[in-house]
Protein backbone atom coordinates (compact mmCIF):
# COMPACT_ATOMS: atom_id res chain seq x y z
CA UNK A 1 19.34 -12.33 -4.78
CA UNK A 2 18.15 -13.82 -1.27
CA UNK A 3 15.26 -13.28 -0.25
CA UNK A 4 13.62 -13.69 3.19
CA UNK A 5 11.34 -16.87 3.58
CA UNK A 6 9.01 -15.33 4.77
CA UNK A 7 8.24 -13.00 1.70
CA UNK A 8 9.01 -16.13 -0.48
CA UNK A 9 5.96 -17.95 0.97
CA UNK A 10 4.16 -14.69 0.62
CA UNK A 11 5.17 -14.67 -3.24
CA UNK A 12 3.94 -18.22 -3.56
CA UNK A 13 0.65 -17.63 -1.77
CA UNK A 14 -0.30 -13.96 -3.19
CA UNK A 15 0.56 -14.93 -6.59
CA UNK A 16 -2.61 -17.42 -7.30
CA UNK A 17 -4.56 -15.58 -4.16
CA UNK A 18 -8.04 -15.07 -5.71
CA UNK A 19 -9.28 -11.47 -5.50
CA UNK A 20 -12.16 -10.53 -3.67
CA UNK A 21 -15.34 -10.10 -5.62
CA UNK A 22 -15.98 -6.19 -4.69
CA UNK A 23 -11.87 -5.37 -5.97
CA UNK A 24 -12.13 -7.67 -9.29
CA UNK A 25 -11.43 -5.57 -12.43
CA UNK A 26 -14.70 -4.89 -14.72
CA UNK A 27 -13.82 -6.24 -18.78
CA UNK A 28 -12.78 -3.07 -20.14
CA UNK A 29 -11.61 0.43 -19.13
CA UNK A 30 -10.21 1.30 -15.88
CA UNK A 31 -7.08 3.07 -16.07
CA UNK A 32 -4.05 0.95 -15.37
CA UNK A 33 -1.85 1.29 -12.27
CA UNK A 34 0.58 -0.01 -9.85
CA UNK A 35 2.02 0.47 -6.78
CA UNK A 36 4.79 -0.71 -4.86
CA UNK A 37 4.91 -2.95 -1.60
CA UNK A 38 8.35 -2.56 -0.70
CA UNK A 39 9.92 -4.89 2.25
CA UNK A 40 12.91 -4.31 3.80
CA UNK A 41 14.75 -5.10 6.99
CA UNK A 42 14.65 -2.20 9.47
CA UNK A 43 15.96 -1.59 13.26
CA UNK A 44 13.04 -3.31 14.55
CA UNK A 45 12.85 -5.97 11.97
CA UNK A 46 11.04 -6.30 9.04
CA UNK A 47 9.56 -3.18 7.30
CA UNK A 48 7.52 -1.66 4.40
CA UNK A 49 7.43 1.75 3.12
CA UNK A 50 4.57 4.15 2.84
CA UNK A 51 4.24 7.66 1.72
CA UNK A 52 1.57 10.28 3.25
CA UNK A 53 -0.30 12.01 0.19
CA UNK A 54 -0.61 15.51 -0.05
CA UNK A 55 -3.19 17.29 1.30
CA UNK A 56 -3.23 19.65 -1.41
CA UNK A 57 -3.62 16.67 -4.17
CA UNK A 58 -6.95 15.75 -6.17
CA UNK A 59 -7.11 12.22 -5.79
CA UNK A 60 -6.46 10.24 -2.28
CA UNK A 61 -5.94 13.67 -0.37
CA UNK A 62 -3.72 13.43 2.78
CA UNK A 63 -4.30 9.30 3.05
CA UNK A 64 -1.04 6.70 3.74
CA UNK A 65 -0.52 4.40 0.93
CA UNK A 66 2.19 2.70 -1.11
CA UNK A 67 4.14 4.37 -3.95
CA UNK A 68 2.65 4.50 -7.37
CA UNK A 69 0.42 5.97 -9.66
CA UNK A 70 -0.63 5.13 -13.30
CA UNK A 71 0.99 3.03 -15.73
CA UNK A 72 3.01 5.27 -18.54
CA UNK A 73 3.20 3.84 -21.95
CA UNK A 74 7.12 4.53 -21.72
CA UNK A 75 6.91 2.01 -18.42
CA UNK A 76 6.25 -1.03 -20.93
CA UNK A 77 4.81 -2.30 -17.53
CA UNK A 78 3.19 -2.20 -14.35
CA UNK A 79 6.90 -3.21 -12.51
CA UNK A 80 8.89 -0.37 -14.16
CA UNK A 81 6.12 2.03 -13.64
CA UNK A 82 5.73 1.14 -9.70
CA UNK A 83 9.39 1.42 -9.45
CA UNK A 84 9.54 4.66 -11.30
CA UNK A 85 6.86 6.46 -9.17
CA UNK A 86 8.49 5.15 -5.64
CA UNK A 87 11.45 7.16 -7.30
CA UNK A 88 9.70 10.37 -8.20
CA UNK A 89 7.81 9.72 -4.66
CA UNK A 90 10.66 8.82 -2.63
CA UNK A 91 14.25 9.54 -3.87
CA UNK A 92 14.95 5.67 -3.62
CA UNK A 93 17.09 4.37 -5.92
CA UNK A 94 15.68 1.67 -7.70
CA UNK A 95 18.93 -0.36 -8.50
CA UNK A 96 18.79 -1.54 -4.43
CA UNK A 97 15.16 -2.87 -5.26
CA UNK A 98 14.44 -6.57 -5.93
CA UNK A 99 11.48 -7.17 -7.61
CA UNK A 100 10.11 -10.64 -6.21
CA UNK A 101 6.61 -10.93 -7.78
CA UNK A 102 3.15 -9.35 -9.14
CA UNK A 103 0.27 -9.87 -7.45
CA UNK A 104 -2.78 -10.31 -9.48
CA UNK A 105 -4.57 -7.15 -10.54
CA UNK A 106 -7.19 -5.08 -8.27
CA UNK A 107 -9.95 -2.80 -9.14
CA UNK A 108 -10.21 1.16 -7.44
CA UNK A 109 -13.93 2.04 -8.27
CA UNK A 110 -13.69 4.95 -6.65
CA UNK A 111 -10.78 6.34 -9.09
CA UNK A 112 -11.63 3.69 -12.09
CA UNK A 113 -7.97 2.67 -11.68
CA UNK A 114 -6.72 -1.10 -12.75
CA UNK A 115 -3.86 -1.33 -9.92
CA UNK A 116 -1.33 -4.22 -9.88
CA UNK A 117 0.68 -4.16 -6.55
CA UNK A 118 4.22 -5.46 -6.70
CA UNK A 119 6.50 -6.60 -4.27
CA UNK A 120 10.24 -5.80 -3.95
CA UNK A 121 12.94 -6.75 -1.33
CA UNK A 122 14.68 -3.58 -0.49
CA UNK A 123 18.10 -5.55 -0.26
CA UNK A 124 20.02 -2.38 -0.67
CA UNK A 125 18.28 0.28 1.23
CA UNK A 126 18.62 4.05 0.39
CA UNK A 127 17.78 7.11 1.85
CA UNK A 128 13.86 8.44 1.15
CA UNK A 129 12.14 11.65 1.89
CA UNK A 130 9.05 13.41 -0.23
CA UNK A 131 10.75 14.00 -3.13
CA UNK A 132 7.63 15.29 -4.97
CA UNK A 133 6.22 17.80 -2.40
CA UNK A 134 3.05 18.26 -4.26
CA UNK A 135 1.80 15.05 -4.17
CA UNK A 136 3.77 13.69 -1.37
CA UNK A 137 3.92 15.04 2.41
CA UNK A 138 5.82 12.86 3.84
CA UNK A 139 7.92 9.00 3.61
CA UNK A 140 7.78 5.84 6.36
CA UNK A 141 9.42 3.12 6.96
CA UNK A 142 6.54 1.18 8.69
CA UNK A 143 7.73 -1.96 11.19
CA UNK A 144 5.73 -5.13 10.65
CA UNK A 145 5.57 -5.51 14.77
CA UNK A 146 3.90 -2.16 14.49
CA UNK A 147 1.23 -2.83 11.70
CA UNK A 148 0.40 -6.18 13.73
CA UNK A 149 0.17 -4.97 17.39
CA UNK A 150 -3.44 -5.19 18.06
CA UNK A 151 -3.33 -2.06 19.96
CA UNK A 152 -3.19 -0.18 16.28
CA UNK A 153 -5.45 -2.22 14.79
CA UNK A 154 -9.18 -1.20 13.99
CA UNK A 155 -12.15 -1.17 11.30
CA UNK A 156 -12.89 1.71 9.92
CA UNK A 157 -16.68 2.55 8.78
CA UNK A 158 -17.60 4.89 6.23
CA UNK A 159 -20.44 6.94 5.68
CA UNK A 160 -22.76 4.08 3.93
CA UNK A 161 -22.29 1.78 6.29
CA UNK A 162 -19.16 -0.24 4.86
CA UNK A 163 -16.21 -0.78 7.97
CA UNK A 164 -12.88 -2.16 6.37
CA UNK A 165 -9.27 -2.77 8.20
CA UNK A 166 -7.39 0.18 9.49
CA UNK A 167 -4.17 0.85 11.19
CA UNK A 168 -2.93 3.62 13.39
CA UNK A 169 0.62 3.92 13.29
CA UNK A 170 3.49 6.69 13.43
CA UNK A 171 1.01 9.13 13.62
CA UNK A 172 -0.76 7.52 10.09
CA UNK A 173 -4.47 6.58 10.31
CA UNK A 174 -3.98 4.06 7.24
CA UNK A 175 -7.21 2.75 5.25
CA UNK A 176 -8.97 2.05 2.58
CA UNK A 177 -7.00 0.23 -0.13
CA UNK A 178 -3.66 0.39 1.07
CA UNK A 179 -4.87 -1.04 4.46
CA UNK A 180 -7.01 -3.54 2.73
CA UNK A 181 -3.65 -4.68 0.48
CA UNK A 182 -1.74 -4.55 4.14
CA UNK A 183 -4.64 -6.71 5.75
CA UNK A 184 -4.23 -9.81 3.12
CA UNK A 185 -0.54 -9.61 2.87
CA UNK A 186 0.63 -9.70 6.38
CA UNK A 187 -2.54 -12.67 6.99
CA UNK A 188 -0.32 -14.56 4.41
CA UNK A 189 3.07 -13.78 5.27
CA UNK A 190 2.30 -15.15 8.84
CA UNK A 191 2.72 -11.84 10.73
CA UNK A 192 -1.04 -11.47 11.60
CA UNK A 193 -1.76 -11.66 15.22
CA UNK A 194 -5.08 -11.84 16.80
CA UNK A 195 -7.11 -8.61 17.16
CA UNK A 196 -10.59 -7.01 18.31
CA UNK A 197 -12.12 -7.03 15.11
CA UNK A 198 -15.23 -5.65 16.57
CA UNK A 199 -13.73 -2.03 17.44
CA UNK A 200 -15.20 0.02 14.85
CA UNK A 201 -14.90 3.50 14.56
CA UNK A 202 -16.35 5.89 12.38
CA UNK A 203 -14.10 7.58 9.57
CA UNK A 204 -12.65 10.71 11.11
CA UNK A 205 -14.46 13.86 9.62
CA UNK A 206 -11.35 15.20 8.71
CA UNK A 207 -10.13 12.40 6.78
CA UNK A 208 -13.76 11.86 5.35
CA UNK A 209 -13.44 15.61 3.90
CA UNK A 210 -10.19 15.09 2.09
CA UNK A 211 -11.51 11.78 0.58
CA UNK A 212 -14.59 13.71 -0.41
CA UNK A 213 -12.89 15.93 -2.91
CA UNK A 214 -11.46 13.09 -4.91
């Protein structure tokens, strides 16, 4: 399967990355998850796909992220179960999906899940939509030039004090976890492009009220 060279020097580099201290997974318990950084090649070049929780869910309410959720014992895996929630998720068909690596495994505190993210090439794209209404409100297909353009980048700070990476795109305000993942990943595919990392805004009371009842 061929795979663009840019992703393969992402595989190389994300594979051995070491994780950061505050996301490294305690010695026991922690409930295992994955989710699924899917790549593909879009109109307007290269993309990745993210869903928009529900706002009705208990966990993650309303907030961007990748598909995924916990690790089945039926998945045998964290790659069959990432692949099997961006189906349940999404309505893509996994069989257009090639899985190019694992990256090593990050720790959630906030839901005590274990998540491993893995990377696919969508070489055979199929049509996606939220297939699972109640815990999915809608599906994008996220340019790269769009995720990098300065203009929609930002750090976010939270209520004790914390400010992380954020983006603002397609009418997502993306954050937390997912836009930390997003933050490393495009640094080390080469994408990144310089940006005001001193505009800081506070976490949108809205948003802060849906995370609250996690």
């Amino acid at each position: 399967m061929e795979v663009p060279e840019w992703l393969e020097r992402l595989a190389e580099r994300v594979t051995t990355a070491p994780v950061p201290p505050a996301m490294r997974p305690p010695r026991s318990g922690g409930r295992p998850a994955a989710v699924l950084l899917l790549f593909g090649e879009g109109p307007l070049g290269p993309d990745v796909l993210l869903i928009q929780r529900s706002s009705r869910g208990r966990r993650h309410a309303g907030q961007p992220a990748f598909p995924g959720g916990g690790v089945d014992p039926d998945d045998g895996g964290p790659i069959a179960a990432a692949l099997r929630e961006a189906e349940e998720e999404t309505g893509l068909d996994p069989a257009g999906v090639h899985v190019v690596c694992t990256m090593p495994e990050l720790y959630v505190s906030r839901s005590d899940n274990r998540v491993t993210p893995v990377i696919g090439w969508w070489h055979t794209p199929s049509a996606v939509h939220a297939a699972s209404p109640d815990e999915v409100d809608s599906v994008e297909r996220v340019p790269i030039a769009e995720l990098v353009d300065p203009a929609n980048r930002l750090r976010l700070r939270l209520p004790g004090g914390y400010s992380g990476p954020a983006f603002r795109v397609r009418g997502l305000l993306v954050w937390g976890f997912t836009a930390g993942v997003l933050d490393g990943v495009l640094a080390d595919a080469g994408f990144e492009r310089p940006w005001d990392r001193s505009r800081v805004e506070d976490l949108p009371p809205d948003v802060l009220n849906l995370a609250a009842r996690g």
